[in-house]
Protein backbone atom coordinates (compact mmCIF):
# COMPACT_ATOMS: atom_id res chain seq x y z
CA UNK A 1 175.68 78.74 133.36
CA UNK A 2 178.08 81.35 135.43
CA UNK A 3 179.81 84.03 134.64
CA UNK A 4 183.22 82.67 134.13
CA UNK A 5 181.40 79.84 132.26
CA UNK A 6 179.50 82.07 129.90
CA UNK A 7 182.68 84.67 128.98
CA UNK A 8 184.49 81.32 128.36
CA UNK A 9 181.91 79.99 126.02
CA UNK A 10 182.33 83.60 124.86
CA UNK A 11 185.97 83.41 124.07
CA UNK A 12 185.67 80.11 122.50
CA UNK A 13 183.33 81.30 120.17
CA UNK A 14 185.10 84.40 119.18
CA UNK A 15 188.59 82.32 118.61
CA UNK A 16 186.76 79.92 116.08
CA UNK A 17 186.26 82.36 113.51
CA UNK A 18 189.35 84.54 114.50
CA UNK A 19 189.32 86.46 111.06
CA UNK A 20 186.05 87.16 111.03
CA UNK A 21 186.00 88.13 114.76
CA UNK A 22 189.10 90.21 114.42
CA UNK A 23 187.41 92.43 111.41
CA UNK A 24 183.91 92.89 113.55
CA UNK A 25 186.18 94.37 115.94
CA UNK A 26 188.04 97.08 113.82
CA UNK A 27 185.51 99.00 113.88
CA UNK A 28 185.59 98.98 117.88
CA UNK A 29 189.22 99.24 117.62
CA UNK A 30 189.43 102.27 115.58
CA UNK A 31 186.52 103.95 117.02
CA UNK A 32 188.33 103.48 120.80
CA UNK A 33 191.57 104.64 119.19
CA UNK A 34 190.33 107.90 118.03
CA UNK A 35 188.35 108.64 120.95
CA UNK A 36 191.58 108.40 122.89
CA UNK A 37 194.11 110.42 120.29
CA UNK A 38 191.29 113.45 120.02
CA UNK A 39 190.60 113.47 123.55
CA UNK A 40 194.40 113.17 124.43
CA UNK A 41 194.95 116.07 121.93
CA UNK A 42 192.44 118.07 123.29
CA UNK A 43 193.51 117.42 126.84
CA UNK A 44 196.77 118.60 125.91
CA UNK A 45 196.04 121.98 124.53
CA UNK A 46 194.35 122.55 127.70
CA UNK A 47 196.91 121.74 129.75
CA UNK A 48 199.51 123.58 127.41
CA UNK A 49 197.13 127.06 127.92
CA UNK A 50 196.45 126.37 131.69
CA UNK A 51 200.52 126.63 132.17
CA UNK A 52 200.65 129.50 129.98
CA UNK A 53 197.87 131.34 132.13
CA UNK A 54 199.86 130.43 134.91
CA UNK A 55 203.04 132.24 133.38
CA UNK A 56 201.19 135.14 133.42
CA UNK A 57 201.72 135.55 137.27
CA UNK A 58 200.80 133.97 140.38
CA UNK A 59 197.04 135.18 142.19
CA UNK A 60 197.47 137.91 139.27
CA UNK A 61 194.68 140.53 138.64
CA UNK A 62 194.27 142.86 135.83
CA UNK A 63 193.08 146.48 135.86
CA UNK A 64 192.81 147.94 132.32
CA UNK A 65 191.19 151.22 130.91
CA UNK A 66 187.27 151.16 130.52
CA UNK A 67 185.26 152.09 126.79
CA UNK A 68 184.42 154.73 125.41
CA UNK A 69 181.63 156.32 123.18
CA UNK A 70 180.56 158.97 120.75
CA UNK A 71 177.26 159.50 119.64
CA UNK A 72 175.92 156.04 120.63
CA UNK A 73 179.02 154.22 119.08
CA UNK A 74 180.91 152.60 121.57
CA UNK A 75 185.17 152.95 120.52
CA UNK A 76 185.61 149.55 122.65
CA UNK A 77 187.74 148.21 125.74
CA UNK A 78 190.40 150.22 126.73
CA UNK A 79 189.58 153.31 124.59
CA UNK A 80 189.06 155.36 127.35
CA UNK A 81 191.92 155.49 129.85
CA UNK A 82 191.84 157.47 133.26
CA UNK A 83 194.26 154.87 135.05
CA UNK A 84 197.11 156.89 136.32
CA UNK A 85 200.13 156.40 138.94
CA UNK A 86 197.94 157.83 142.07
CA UNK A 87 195.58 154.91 141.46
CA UNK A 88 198.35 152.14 141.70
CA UNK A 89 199.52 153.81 144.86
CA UNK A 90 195.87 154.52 146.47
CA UNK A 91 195.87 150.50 146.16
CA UNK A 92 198.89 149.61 147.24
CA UNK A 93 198.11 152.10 150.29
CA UNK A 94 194.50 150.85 151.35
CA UNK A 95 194.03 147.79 149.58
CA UNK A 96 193.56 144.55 152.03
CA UNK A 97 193.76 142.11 150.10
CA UNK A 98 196.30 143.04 147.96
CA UNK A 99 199.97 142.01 148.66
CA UNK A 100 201.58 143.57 145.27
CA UNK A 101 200.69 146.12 142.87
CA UNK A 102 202.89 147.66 139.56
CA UNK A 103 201.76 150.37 137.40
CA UNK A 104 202.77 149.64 133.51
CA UNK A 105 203.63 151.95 131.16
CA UNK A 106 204.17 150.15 127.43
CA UNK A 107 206.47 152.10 124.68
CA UNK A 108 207.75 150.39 121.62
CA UNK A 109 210.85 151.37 120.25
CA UNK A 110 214.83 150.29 118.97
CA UNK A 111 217.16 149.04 121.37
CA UNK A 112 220.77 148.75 120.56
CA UNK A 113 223.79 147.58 121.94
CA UNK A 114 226.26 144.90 121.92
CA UNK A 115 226.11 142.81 118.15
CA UNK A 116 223.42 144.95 116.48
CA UNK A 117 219.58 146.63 117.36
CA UNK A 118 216.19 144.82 118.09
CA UNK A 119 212.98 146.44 117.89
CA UNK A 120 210.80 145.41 120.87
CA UNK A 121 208.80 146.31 124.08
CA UNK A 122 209.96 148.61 126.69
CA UNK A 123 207.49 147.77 129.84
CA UNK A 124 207.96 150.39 132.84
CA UNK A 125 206.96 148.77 136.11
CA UNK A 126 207.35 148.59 139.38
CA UNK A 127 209.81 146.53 141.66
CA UNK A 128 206.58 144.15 142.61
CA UNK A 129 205.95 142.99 138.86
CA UNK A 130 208.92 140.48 139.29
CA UNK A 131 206.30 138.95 142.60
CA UNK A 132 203.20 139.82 140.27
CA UNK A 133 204.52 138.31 137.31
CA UNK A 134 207.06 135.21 139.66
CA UNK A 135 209.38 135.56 136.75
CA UNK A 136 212.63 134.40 138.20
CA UNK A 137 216.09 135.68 137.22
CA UNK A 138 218.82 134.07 134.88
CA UNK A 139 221.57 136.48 135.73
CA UNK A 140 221.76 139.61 137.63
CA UNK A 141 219.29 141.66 139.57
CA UNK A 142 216.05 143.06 139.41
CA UNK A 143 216.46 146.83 139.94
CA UNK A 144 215.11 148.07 143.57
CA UNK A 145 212.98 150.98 145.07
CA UNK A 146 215.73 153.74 145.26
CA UNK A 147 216.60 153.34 141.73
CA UNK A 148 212.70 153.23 140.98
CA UNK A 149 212.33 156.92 143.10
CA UNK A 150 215.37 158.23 141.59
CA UNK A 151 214.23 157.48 137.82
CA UNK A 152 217.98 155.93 137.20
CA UNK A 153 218.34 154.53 133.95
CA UNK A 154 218.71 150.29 134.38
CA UNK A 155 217.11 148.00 132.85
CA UNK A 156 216.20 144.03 133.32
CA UNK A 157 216.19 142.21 129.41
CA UNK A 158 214.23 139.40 128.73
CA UNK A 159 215.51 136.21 127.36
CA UNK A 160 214.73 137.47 123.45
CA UNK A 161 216.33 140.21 123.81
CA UNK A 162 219.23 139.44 125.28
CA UNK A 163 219.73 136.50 122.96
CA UNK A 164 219.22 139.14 119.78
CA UNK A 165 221.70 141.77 121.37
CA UNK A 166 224.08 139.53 122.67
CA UNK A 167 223.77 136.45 121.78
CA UNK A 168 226.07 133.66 123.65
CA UNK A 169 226.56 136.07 126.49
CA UNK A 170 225.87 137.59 130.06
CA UNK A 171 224.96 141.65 129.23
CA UNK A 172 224.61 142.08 132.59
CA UNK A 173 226.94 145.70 133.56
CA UNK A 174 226.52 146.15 129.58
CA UNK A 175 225.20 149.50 128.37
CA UNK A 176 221.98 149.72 125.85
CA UNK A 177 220.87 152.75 123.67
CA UNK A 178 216.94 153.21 123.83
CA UNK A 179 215.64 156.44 121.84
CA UNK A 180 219.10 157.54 122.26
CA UNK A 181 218.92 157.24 126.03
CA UNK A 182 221.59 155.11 127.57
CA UNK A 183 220.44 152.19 130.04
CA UNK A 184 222.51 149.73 131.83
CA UNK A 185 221.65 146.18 132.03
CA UNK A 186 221.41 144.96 135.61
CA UNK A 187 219.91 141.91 135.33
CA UNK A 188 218.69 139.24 131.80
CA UNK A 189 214.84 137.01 132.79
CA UNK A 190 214.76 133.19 132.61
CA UNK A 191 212.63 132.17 129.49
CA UNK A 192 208.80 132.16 129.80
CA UNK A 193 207.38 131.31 126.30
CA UNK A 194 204.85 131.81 124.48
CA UNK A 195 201.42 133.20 125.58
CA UNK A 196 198.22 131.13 125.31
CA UNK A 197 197.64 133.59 122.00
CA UNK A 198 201.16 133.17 120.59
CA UNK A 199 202.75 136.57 122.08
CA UNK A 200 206.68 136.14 123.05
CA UNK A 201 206.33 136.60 126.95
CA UNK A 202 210.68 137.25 126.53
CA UNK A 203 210.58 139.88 123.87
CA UNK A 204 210.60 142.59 126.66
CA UNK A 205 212.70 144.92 128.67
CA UNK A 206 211.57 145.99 131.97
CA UNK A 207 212.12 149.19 133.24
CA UNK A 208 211.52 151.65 136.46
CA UNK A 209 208.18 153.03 135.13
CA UNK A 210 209.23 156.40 136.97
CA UNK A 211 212.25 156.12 133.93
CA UNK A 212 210.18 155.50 131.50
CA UNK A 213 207.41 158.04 131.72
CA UNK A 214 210.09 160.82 132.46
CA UNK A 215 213.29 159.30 129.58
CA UNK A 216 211.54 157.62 127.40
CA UNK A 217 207.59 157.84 126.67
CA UNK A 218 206.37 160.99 127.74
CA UNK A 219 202.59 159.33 128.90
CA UNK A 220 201.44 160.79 131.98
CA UNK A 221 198.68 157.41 131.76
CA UNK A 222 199.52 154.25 132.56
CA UNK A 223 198.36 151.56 129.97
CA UNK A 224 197.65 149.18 133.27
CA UNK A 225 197.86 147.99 136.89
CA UNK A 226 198.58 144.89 137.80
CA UNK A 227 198.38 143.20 141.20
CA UNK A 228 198.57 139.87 143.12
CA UNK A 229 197.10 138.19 146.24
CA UNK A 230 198.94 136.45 148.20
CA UNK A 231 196.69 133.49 147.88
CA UNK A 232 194.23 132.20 145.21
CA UNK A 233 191.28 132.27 147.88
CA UNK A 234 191.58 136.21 148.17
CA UNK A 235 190.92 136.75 144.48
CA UNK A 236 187.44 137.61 144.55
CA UNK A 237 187.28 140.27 146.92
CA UNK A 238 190.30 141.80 145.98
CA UNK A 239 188.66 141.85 143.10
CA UNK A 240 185.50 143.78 144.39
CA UNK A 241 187.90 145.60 147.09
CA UNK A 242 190.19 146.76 144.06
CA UNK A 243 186.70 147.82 142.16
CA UNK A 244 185.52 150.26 145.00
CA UNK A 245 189.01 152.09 145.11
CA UNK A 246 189.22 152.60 141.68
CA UNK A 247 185.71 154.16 141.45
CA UNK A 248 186.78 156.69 144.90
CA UNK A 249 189.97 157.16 143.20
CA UNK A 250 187.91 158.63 139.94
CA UNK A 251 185.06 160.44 141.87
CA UNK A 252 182.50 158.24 140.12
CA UNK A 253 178.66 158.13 141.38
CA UNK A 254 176.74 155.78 141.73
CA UNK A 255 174.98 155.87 138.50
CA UNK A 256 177.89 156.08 136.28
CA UNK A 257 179.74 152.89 134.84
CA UNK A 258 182.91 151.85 135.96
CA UNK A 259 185.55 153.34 133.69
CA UNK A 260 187.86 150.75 133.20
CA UNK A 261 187.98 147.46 133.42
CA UNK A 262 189.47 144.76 136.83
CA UNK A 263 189.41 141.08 135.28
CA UNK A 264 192.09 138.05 137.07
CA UNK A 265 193.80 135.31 135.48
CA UNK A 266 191.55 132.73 136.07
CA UNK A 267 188.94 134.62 133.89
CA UNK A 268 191.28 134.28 130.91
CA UNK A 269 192.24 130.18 132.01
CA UNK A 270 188.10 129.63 131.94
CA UNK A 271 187.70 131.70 128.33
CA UNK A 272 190.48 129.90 126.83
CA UNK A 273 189.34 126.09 128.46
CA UNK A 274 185.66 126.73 127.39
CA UNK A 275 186.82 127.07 123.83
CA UNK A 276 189.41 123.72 124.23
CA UNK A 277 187.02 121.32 126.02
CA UNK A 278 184.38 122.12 123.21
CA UNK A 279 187.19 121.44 120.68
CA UNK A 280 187.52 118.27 122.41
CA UNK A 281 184.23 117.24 122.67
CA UNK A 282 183.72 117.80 119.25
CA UNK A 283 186.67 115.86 118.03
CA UNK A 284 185.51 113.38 120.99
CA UNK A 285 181.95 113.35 119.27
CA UNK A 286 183.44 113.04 115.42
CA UNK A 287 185.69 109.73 116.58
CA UNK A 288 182.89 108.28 118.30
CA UNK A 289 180.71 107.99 115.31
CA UNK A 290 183.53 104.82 114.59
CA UNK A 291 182.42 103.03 117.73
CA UNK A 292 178.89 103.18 116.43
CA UNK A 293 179.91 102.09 112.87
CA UNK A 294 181.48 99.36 114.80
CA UNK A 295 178.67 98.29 116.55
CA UNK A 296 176.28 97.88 113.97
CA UNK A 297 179.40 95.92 112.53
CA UNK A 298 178.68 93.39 115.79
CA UNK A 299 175.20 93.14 115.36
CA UNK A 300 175.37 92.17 111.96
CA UNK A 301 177.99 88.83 112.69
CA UNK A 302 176.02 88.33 115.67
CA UNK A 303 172.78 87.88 114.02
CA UNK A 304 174.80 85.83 111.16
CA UNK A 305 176.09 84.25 114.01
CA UNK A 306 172.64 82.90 115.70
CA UNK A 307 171.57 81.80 112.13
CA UNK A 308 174.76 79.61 112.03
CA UNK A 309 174.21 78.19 115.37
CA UNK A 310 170.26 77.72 115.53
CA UNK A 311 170.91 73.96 115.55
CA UNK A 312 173.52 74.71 118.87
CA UNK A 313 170.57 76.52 120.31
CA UNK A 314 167.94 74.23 119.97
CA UNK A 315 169.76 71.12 121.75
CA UNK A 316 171.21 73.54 123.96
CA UNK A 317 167.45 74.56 124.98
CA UNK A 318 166.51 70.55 124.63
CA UNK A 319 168.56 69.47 126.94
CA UNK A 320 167.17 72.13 129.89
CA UNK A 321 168.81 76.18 128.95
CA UNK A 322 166.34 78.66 129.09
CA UNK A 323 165.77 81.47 126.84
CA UNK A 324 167.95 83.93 129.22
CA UNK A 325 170.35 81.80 129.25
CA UNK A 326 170.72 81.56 125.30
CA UNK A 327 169.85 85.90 125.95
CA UNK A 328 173.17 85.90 128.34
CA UNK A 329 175.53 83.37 126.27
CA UNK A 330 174.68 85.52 123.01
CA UNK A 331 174.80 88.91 125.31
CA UNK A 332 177.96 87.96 127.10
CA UNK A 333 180.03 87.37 123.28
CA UNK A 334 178.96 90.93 122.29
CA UNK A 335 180.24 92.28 125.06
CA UNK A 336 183.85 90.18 125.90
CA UNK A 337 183.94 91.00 121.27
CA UNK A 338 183.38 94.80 121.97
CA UNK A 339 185.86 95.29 124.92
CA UNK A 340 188.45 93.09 123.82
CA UNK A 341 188.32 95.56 120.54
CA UNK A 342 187.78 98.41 122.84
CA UNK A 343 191.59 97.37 125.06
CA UNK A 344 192.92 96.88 121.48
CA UNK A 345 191.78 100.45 120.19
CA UNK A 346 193.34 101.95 123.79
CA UNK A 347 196.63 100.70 122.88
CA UNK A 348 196.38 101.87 119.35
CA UNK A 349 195.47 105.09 120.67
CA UNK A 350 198.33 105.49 123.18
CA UNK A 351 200.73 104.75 120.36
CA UNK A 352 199.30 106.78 118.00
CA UNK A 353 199.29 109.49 120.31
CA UNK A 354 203.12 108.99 121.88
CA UNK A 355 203.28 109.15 118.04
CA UNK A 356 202.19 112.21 117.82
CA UNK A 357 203.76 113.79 120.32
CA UNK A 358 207.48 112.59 118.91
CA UNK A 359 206.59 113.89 115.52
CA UNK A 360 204.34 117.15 115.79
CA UNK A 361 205.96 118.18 119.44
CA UNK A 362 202.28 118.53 120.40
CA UNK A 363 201.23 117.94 124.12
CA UNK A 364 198.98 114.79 124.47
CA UNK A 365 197.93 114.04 127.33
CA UNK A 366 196.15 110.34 128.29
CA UNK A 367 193.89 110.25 131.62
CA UNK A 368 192.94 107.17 133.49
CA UNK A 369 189.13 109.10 133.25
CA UNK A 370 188.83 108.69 129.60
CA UNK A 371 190.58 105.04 129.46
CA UNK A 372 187.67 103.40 131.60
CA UNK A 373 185.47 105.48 130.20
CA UNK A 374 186.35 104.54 126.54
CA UNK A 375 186.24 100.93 127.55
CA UNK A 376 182.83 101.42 129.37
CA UNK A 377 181.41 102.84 126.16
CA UNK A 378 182.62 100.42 124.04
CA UNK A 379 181.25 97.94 126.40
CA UNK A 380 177.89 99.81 126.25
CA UNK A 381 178.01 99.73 122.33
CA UNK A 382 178.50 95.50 122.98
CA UNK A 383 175.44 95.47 124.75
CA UNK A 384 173.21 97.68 122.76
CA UNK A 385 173.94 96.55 119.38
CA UNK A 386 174.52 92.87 120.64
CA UNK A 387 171.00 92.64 122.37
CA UNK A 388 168.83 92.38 119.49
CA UNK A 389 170.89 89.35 118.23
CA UNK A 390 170.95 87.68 121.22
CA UNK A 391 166.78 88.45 122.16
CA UNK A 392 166.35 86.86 118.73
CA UNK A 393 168.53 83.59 119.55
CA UNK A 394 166.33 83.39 122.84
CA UNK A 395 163.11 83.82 121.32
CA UNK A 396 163.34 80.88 119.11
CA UNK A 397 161.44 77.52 119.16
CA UNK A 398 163.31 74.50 120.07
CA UNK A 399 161.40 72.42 117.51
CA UNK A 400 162.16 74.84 114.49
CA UNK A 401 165.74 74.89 116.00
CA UNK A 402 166.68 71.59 116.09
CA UNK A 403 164.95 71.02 112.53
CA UNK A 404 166.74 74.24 110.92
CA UNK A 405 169.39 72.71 108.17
């Protein structure tokens, strides 16, 4: 027999006992349909954190204070800061690859002004961290370069705080009171989220770091320095490039360590995807132990199945089929039983994920990859646990056959 014969003998099998054939194939079913919600959940988280890394900034790189130690105990990252202004404007001055650099200064203090006071972040930076950052406007302006030299007292709100102090409104030409200084809004931040690790990106106001060392903090340090390529490719050695000035900038030899610290964005995106796609293929790995339930479900009708139909097999093999064509008939109904389950379990698991998604506000998110490749192993599980059945209906004697009762 052909193909098309054999996956119609196949089909006309499976619709003669379609209770029975429809429970062998729950297991498939569910097994498929959990593959596809975990891996559509995990999928989802990954592309949930890979937009939040890419909030962060565009090409953006990262230069933090090194560690520090006493008597053999090291005090950990950033406990030992040298990073000053000079060192933001040494790069910006003979850097190569870098098209944008912003020292930041952090304070934390009261802000008040229009309907009442929020406590939240004051950042000093530099005009660039709006191109570092790509954070677009909602109203306003960003401040510019003679009101960063001339340590003038404006200020750019982020979408928290402007909601908090003025809530309904544009605050833009409004005046703000931070640690009794006061600040004039000249421009609010369109709304960025959440970070990957559950910070409020928009509970912020950005201000000339020149103001904010001099008005409002009193650190001569910076706290960072952040800069940008002006393409992806150039990340790596303005990486190294950025590396080299630092150490010139803090007279260090050859021997000593680095003291601080130049990471980029995409090393946080490949931290925080290492620990999703395990996630995943753990959750992946948990759901699949349904398709394997499920296929010992198939071998067991199947080989009730050949014991039903040993009579079938011997006047099938009497009247000229060979033992791989029994193999291939028997084969061929494992497999159409296991995908058919497996197309059922991919629409269970598309609704049960759209599900999901409607009621949690999760992001799922359902690839064409793991489709096929669900139904390919659910296929795979067909032939596996379907082979021993149908080696067993080929191996048998056409004499005993035709005599079994």
């Amino acid at each position: 027999m052909n193909g098309t014969t054999l996956i119609a003998v196949a089909w006309q099998s499976i619709q003669e006992n379609k209770m029975r054939s429809l429970l062998t194939m729950l297991g498939i079913i569910i097994g498929v349909g959990a593959v596809i919600v975990m891996v559509a959940v995990g999928q989802g988280a990954q592309s949930q954190i890979q937009e939040q890394i890419n909030n962060l900034g565009t090409n953006m790189i990262v230069v933090t204070p090194g560690a520090s130690s006493q008597g053999g105990v090291s005090r950990g990252a950033q406990s030992y800061n040298r990073l000053t202004v000079k060192d933001a404007e040494k790069i910006r001055r003979e850097s190569v690859f870098v098209s944008a650099v912003s020292p930041v200064v952090f304070t934390r203090t009261q802000a008040i002004g229009g309907q009442g006071n929020w406590r939240t972040t004051i950042n000093g930076v530099s005009t660039d961290y709006q191109i570092i950052r790509n954070w677009n406007l909602r109203s306003g302006r960003f401040f510019d370069s003679s009101e960063q030299r001339q340590m003038r007292k404006v200020a750019v709100l982020g979408h928290t705080v402007a909601e908090q102090l003025y809530p309904g409104e544009d605050p833009v030409g409004q005046l703000i009171q931070i640690r009794n200084v006061p600040v004039r809004i000249v421009g609010v931040l369109e709304a960025k989220g959440q970070t990957a690790s559950g910070n409020d990106q928009d509970d912020i106001i950005l201000a000339p770091y020149t103001t904010v060392q001099s008005r409002l903090s009193g650190w001569s340090r910076i706290f960072q320095i952040l800069a940008s390529t002006s393409t992806p490719d150039d990340i790596p050695e303005a990486q190294e490039e950025l590396r080299l000035l630092m150490r010139e900038a803090h007279s260090l030899s050859e021997w000593e360590d680095d003291d601080f610290t130049v990471r980029n964005q995409n090393d946080l995106a490949e931290a925080a995807q290492g620990t999703t796609e395990v996630m995943t293929l753990l959750l992946a790995a948990i759901a699949s132990i349904s398709l394997v339930v499920g296929g010992i479900g198939i071998m067991n009708i199947m080989l009730v199945s050949v014991t039903e139909r040993t009579r079938e097999i011997g006047i099938r093999m009497a009247i000229g089929a060979r033992g791989r064509d029994v193999l291939s008939q028997f084969l061929i109904e494992s497999i159409v039983m296991s995908v058919f389950g497996g197309m059922i379990g991919v629409g269970l698991g598309f609704a049960t994920a759209e599900i999901l998604r409607q009621v949690t506000g999760w992001n799922t998110v359902i690839s064409v990859e793991t489709v096929l490749l669900a139904l390919i192993f659910s296929g795979a599980v067909g032939i596996f646990f379907g082979f021993y059945p149908a080696r067993k209906a080929a191996a048998l004697n056409p004499i005993d056959a035709l005599r079994h009762e």
